[in-house]
N, C-alpha and C. Protein backbone atom coordinates (compact mmCIF):
# COMPACT_ATOMS: atom_id res chain seq x y z
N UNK A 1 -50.25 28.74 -33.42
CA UNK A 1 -48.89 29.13 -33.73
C UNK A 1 -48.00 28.87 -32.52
N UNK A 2 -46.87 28.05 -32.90
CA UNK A 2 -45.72 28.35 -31.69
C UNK A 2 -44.79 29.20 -31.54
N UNK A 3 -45.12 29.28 -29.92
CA UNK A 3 -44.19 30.51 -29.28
C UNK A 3 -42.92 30.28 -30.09
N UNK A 4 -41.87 31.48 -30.05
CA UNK A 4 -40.77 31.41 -30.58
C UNK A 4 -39.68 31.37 -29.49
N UNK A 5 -38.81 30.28 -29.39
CA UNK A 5 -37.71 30.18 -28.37
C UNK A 5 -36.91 31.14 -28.10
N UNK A 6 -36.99 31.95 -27.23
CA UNK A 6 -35.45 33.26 -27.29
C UNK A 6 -33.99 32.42 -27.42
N UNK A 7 -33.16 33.40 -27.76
CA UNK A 7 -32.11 32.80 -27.63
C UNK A 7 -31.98 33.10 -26.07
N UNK A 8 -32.21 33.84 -25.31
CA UNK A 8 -31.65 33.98 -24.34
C UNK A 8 -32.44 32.83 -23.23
N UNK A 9 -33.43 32.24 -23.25
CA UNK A 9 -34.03 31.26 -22.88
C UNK A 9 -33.41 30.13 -22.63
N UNK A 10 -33.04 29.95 -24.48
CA UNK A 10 -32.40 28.50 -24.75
C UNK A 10 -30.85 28.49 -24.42
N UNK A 11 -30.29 30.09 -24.01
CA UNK A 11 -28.86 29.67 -23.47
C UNK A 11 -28.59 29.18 -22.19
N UNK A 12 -30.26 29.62 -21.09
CA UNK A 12 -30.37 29.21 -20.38
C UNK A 12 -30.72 27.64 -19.59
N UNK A 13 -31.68 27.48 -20.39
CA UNK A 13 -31.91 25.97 -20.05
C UNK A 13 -30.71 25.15 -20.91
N UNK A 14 -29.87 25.49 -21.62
CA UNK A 14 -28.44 24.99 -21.71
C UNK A 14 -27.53 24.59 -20.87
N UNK A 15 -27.49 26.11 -20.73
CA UNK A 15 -26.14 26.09 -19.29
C UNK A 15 -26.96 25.22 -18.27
N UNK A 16 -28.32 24.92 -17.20
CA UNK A 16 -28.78 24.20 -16.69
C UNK A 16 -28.52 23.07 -16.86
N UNK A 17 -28.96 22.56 -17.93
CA UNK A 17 -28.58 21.06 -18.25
C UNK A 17 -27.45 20.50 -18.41
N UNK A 18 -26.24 21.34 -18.66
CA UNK A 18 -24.62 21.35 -18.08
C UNK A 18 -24.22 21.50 -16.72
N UNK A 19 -24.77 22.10 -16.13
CA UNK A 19 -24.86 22.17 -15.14
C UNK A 19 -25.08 20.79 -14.38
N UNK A 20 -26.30 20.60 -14.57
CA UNK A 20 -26.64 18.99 -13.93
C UNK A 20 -25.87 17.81 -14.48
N UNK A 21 -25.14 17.52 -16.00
CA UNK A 21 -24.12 16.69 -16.55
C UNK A 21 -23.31 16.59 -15.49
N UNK A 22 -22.78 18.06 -15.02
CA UNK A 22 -21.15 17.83 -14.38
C UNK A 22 -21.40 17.88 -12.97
N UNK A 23 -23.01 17.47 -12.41
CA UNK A 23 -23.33 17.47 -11.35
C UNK A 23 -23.36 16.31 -11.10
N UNK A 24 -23.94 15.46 -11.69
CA UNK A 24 -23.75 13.83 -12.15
C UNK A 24 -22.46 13.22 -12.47
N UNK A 25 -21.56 14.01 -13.17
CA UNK A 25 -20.62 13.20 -13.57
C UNK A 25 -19.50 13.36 -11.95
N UNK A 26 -19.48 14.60 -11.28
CA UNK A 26 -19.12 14.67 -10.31
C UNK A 26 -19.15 13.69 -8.73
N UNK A 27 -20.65 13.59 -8.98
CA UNK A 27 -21.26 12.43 -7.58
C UNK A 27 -20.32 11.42 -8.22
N UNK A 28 -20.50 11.03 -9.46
CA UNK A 28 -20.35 9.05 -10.00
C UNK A 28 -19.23 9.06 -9.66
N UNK A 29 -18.00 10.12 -9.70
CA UNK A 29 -16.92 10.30 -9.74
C UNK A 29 -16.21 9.74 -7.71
N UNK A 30 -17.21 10.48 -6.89
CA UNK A 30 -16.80 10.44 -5.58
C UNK A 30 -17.64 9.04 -5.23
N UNK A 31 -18.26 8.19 -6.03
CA UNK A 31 -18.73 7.22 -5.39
C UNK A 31 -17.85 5.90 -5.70
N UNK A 32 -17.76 6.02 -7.38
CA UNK A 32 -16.33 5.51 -7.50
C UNK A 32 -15.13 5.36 -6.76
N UNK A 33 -15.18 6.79 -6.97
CA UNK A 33 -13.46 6.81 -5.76
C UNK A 33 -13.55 6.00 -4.57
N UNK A 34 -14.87 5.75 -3.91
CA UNK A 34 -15.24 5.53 -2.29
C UNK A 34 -15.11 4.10 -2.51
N UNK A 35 -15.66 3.79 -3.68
CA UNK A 35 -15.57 2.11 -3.63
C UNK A 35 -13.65 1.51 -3.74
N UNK A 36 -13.49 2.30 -4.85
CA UNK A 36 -12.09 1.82 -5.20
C UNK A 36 -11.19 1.56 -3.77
N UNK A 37 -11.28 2.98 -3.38
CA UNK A 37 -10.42 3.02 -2.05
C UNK A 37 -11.08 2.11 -1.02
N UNK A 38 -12.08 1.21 -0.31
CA UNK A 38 -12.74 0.92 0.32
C UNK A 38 -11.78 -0.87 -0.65
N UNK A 39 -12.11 -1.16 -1.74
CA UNK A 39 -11.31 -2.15 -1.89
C UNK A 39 -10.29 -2.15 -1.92
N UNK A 40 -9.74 -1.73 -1.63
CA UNK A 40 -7.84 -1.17 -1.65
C UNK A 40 -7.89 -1.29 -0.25
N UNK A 41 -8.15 -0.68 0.31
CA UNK A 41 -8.10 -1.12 1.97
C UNK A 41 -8.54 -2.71 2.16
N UNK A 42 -9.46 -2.93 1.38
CA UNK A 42 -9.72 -4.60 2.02
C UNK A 42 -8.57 -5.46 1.64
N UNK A 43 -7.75 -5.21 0.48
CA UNK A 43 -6.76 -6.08 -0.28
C UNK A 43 -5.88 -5.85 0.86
N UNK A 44 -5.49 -4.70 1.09
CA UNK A 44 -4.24 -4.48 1.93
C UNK A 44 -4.36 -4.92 3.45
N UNK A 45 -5.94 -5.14 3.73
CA UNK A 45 -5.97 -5.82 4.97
C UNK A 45 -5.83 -7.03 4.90
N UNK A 46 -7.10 -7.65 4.12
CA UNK A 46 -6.63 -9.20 3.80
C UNK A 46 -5.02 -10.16 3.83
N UNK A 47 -4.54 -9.25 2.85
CA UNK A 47 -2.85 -9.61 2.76
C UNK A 47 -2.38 -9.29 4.18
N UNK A 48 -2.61 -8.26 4.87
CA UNK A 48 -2.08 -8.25 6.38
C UNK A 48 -2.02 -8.99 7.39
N UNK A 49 -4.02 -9.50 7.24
CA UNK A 49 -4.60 -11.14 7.89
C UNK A 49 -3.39 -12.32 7.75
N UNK A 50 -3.72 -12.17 6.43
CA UNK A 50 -2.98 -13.35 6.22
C UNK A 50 -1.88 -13.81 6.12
N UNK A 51 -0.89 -12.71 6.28
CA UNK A 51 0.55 -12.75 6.74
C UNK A 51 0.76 -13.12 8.24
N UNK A 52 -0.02 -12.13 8.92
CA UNK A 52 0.03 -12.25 10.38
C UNK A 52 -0.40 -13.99 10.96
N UNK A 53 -1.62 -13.83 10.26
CA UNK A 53 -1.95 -15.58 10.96
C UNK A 53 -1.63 -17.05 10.39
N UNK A 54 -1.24 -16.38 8.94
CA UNK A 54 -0.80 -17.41 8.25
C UNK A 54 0.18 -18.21 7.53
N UNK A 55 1.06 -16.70 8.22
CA UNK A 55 2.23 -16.31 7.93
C UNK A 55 2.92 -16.59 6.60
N UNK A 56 2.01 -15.61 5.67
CA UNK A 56 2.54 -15.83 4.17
C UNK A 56 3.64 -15.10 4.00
N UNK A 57 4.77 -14.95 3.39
CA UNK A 57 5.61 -14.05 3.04
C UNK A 57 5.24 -12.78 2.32
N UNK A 58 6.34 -12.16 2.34
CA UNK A 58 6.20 -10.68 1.29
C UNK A 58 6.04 -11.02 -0.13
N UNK A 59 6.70 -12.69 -0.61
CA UNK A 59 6.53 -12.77 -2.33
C UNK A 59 4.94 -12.68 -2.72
N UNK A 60 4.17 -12.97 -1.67
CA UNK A 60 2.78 -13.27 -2.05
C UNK A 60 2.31 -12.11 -2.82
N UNK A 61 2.66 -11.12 -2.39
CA UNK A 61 2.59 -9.86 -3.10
C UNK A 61 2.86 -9.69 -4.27
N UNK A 62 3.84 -9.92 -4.59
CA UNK A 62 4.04 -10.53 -6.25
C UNK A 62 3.46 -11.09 -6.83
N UNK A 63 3.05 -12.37 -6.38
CA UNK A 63 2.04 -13.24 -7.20
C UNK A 63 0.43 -12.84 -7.45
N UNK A 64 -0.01 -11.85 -5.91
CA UNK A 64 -1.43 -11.34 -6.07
C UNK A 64 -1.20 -9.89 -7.05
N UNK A 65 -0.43 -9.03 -7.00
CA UNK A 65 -0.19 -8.12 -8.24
C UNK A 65 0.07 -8.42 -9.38
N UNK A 66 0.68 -9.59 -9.87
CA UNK A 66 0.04 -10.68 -11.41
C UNK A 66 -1.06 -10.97 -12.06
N UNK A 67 -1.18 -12.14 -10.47
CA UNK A 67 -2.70 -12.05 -11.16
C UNK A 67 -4.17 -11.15 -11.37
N UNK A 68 -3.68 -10.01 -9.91
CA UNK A 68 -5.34 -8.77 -10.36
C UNK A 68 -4.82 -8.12 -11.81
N UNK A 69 -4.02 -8.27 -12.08
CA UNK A 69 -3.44 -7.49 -13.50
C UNK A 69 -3.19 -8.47 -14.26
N UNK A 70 -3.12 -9.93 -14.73
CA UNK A 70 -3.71 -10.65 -15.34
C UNK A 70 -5.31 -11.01 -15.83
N UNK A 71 -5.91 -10.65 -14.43
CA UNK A 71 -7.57 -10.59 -14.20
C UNK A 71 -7.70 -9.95 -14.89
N UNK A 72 -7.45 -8.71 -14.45
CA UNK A 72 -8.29 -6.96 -14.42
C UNK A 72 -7.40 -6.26 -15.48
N UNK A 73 -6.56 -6.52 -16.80
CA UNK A 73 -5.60 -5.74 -17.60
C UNK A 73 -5.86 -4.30 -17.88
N UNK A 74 -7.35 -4.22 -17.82
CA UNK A 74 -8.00 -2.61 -17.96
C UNK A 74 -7.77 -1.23 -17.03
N UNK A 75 -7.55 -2.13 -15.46
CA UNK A 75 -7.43 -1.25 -14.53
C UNK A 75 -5.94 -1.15 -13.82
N UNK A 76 -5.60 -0.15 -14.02
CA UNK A 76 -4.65 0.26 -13.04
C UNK A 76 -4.49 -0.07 -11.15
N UNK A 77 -3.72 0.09 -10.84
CA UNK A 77 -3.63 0.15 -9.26
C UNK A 77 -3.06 -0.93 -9.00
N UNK A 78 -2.60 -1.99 -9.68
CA UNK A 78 -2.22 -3.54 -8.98
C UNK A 78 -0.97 -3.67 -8.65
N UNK A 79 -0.11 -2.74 -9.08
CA UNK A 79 1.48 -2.72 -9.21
C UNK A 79 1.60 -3.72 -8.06
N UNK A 80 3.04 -4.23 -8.13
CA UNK A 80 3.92 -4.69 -6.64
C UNK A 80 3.42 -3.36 -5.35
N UNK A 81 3.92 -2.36 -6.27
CA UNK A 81 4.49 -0.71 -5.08
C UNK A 81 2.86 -0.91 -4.99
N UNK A 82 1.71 -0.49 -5.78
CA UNK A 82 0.59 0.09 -5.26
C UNK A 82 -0.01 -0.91 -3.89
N UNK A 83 0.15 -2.32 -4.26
CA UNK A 83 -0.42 -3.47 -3.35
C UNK A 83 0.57 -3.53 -1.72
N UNK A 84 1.80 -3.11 -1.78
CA UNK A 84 2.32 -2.75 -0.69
C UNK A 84 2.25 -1.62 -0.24
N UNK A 85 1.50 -0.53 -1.04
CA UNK A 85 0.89 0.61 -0.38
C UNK A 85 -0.40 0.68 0.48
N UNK A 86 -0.96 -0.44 -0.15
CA UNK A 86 -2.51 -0.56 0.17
C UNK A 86 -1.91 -1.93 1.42
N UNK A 87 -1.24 -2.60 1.84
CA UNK A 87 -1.02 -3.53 2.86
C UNK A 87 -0.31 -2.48 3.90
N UNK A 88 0.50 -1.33 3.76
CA UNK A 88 0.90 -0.15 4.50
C UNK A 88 -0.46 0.54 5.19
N UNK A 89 -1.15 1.13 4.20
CA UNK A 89 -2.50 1.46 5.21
C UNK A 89 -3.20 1.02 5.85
N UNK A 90 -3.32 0.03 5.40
CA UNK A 90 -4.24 -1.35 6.43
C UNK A 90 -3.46 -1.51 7.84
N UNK A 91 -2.23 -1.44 7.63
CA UNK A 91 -1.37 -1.51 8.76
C UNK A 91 -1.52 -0.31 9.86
N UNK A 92 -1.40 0.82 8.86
CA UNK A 92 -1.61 1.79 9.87
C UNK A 92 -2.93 1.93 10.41
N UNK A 93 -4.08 1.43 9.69
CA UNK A 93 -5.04 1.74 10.54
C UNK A 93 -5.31 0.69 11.12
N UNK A 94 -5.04 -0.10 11.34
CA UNK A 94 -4.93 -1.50 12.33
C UNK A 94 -4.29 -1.21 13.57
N UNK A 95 -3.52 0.00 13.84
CA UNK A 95 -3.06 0.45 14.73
C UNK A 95 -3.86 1.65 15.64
N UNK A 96 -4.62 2.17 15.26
CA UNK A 96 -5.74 3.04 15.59
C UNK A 96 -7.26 2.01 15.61
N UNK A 97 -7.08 0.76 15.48
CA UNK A 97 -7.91 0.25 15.84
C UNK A 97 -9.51 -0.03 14.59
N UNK A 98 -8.83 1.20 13.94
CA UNK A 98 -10.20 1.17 12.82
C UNK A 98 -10.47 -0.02 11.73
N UNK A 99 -11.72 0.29 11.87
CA UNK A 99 -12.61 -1.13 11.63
C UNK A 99 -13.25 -0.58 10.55
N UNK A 100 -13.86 -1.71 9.69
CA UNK A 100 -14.32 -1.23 7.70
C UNK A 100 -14.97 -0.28 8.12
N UNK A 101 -15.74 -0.12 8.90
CA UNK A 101 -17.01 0.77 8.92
C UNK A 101 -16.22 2.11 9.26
N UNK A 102 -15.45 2.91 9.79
CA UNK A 102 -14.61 3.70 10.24
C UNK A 102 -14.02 4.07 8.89
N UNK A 103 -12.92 3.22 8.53
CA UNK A 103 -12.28 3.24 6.86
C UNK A 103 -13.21 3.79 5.93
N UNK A 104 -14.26 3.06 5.73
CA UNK A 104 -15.47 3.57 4.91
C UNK A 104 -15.81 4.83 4.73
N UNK A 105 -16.30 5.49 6.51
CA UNK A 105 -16.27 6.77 6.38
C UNK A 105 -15.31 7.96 6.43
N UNK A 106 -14.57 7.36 6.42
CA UNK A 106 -13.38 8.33 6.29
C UNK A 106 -13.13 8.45 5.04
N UNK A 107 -12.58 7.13 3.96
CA UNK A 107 -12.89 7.57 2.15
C UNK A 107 -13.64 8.36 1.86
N UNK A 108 -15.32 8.36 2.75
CA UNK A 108 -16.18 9.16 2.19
C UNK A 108 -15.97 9.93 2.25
N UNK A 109 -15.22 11.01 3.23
CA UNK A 109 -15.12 12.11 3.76
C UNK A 109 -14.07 12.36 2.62
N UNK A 110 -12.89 11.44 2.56
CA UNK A 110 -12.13 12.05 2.15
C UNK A 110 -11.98 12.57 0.51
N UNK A 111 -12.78 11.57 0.01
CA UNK A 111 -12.87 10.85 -1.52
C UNK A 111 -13.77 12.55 -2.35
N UNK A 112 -14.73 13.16 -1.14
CA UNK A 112 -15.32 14.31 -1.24
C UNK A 112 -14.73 15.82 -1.33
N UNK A 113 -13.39 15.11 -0.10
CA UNK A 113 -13.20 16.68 -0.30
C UNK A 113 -11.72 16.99 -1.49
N UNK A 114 -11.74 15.54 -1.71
CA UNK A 114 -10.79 15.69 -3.05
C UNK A 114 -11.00 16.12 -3.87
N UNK A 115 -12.60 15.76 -4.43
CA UNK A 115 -13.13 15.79 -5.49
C UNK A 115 -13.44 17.26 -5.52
N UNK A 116 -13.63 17.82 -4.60
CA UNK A 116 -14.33 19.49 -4.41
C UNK A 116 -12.97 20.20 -4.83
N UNK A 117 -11.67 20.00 -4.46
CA UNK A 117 -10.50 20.45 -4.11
C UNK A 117 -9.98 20.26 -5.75
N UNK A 118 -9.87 19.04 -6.35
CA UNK A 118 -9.63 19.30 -7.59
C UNK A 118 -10.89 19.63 -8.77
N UNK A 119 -11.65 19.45 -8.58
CA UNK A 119 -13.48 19.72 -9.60
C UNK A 119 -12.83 21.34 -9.66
């Protein structure tokens, strides 16, 4: 004969297994974020590179916010404003000297305590 499940058992290993969902959905959430922002810094550096040494203009910006949003129609972030936001940070941290690996951990840091702050 089988044991009979309590309810109070099965509310438990419930809430557990919710528990671990929004424990999971939480990490995917800050690893995401780490990447996104980590390419957002490279765009905004790149475009910085390549103004500085190659001396592209400001329209270029226009034309690369077309086409990642021609590319990419699904994702947000490509605006004109967002891509001169992301060539603004690159700037500023080009001035403190920081290098991907620095940037990197700092998203991480930061991308975490967002996620804690709004979760």
């Amino acid at each position: 004969m089988k044991p009979v499940l309590s309810e109070h058992s099965y509310t438990e290993v419930l809430a557990e297994l919710k528990k671990k969902i929004l424990s999971s959905r939480h990490n995917a959430l800050i690893t995401v974020n780490q990447h996104l922002l980590s390419v957002y810094w490279e765009i905004g550096n790149t475009i910085l590179h390549h103004q500085f040494e190659e001396g592209w203009g400001t329209k270029v910006i226009d034309r690369i916010s077309a086409d990642l949003r021609k590319e990419f129609p699904e994702m947000k972030g490509f605006s004109v404003r967002n891509i001169k936001y992301m060539r603004a940070s690159a700037k500023e941290a080009s001035k403190t000297n920081a290098d991907e690996g620095r940037v990197r951990r700092t998203v991480s840091v930061y991308t975490q305590d967002s996620v804690a702050i709004l979760g």
